[in-house]
N, C-alpha and C. Protein backbone atom coordinates (compact mmCIF):
# COMPACT_ATOMS: atom_id res chain seq x y z
N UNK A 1 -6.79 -2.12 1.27
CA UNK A 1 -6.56 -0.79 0.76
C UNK A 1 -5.06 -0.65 0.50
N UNK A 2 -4.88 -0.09 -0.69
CA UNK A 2 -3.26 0.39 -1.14
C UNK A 2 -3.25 1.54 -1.40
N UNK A 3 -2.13 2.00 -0.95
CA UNK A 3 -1.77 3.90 -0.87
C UNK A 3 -0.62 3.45 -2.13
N UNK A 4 -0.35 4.73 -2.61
CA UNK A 4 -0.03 4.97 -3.87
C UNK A 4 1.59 4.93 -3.65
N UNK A 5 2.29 4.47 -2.40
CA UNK A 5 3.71 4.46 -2.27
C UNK A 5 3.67 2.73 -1.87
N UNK A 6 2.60 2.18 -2.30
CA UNK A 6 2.91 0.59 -1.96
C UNK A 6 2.06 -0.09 -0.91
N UNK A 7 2.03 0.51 0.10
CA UNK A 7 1.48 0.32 1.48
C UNK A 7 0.19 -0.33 1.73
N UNK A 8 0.30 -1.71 1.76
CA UNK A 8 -0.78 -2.76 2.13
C UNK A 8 -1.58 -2.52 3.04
N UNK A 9 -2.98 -2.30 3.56
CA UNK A 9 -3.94 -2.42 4.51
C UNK A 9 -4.15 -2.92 4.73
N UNK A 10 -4.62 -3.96 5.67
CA UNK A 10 -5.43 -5.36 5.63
C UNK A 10 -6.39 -5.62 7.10
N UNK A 11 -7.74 -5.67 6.66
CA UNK A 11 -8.59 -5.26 7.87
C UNK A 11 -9.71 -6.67 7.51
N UNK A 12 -9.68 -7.50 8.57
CA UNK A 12 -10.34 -8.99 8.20
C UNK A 12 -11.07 -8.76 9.40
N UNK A 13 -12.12 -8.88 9.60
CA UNK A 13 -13.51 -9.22 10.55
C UNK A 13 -13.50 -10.82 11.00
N UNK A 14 -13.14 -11.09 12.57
CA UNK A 14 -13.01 -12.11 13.07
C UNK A 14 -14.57 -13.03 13.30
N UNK A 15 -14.57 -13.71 12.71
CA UNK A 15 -16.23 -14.83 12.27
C UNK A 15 -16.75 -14.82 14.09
N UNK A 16 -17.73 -14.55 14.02
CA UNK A 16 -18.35 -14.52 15.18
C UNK A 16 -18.23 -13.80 16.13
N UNK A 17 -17.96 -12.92 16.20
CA UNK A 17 -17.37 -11.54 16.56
C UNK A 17 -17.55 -10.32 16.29
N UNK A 18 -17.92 -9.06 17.01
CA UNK A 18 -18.00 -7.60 16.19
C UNK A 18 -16.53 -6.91 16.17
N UNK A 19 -15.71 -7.88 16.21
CA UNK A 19 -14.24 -7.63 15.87
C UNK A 19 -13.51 -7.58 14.95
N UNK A 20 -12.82 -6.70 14.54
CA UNK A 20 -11.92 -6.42 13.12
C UNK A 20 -10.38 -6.70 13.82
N UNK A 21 -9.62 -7.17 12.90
CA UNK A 21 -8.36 -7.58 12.94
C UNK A 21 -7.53 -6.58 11.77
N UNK A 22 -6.87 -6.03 12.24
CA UNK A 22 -6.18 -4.97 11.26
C UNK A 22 -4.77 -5.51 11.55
N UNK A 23 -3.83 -5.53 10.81
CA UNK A 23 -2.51 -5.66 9.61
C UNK A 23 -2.05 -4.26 9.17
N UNK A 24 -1.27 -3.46 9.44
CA UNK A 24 -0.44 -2.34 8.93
C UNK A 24 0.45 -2.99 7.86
N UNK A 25 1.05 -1.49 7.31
CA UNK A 25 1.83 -2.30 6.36
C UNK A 25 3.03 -1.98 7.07
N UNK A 26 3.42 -2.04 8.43
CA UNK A 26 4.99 -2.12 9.01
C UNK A 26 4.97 -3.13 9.53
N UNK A 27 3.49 -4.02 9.97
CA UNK A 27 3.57 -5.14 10.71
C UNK A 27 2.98 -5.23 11.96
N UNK A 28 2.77 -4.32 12.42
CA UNK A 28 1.64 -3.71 13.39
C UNK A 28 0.28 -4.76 13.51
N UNK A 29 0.09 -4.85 14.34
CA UNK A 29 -1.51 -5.56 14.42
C UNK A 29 -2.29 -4.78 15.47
N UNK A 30 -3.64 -4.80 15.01
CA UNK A 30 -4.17 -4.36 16.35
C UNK A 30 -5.87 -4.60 16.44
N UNK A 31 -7.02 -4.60 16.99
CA UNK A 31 -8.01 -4.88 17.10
C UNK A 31 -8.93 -4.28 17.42
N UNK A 32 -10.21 -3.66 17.24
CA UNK A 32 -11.24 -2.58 16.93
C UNK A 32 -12.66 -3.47 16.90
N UNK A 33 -13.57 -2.89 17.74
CA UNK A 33 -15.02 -3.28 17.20
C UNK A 33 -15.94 -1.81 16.40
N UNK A 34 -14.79 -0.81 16.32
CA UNK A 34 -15.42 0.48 15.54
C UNK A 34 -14.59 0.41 14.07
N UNK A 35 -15.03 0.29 12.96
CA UNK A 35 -14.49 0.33 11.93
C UNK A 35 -14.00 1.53 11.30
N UNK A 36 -14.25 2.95 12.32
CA UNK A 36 -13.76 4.22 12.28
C UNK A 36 -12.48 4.35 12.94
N UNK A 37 -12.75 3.63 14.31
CA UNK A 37 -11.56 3.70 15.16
C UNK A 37 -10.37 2.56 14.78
N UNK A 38 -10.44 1.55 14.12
CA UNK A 38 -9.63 1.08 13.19
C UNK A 38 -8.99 1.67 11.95
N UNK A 39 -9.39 2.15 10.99
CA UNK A 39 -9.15 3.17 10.41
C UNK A 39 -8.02 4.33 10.68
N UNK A 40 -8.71 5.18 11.99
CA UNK A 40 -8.08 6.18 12.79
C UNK A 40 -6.95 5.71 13.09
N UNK A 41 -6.85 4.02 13.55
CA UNK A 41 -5.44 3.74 14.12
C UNK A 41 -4.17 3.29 12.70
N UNK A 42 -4.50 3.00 11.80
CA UNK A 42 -4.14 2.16 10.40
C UNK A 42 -3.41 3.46 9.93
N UNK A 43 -4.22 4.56 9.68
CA UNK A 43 -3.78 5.83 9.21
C UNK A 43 -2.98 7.07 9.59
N UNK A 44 -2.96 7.00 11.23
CA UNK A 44 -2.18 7.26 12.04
C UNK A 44 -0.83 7.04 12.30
N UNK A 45 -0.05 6.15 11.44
CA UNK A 45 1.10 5.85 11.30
C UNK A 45 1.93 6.48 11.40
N UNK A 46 3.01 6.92 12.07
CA UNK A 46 3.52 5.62 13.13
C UNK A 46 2.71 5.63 14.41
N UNK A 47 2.35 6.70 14.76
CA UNK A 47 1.47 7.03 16.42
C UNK A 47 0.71 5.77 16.50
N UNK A 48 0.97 5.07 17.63
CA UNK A 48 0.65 4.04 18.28
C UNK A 48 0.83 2.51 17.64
N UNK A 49 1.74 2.42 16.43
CA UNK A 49 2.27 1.25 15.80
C UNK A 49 3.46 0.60 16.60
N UNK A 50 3.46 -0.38 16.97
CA UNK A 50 4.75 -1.37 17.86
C UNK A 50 4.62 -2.43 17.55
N UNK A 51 5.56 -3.08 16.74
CA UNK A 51 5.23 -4.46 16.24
C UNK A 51 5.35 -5.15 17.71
N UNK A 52 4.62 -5.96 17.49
CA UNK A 52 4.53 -7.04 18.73
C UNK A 52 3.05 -7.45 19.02
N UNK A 53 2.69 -8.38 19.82
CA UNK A 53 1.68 -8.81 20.57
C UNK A 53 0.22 -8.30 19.58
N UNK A 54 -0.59 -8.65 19.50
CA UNK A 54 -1.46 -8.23 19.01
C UNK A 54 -2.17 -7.48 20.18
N UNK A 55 -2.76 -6.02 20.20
CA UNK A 55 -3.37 -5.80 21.09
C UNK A 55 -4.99 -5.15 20.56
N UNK A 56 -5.81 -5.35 21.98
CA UNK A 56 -7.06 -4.83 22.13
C UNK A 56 -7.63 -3.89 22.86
N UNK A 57 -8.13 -2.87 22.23
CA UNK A 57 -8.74 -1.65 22.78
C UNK A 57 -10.31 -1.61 23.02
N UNK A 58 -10.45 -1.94 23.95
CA UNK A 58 -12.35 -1.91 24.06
C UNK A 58 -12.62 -1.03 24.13
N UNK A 59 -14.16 -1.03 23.97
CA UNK A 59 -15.45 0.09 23.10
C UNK A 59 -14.94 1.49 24.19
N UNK A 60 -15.01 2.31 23.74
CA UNK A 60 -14.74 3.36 24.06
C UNK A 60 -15.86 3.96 25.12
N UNK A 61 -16.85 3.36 24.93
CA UNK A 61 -18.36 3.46 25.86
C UNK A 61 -17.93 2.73 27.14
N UNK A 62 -17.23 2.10 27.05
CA UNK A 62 -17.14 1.18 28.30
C UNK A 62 -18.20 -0.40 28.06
N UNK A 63 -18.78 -0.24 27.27
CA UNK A 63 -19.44 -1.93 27.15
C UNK A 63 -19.19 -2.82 26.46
């Protein structure tokens, strides 16, 4: 997805996995098995963007 000031999206689904790998366009990485709650975090910019480490947020259900 591209926003109209440039801004690259990039959301790749890890093979064997119900995991998405998201790419900001500041450099941000971060990891989602809800393709809403990926989204929520991508679009949310800057709130909760820190380049570094790739991190993971599990299911919000707890499973």
């Amino acid at each position: 997805m591209s926003g109209r000031t440039g801004e690259v999206y990039r959301v790749d689904w890890l093979p064997g996995t119900d995991v998405l790998h998201g790419t900001c366009h500041c450099g941000a990485e971060h990891t989602a098995e809800d393709p809403v709650t990926m989204w929520d975090w991508m679009l949310a910019h800057p709130q909760g963007h820190a380049q570094g480490p790739l991190r993971h947020h599990p299911p919000e259900d707890g499973s």
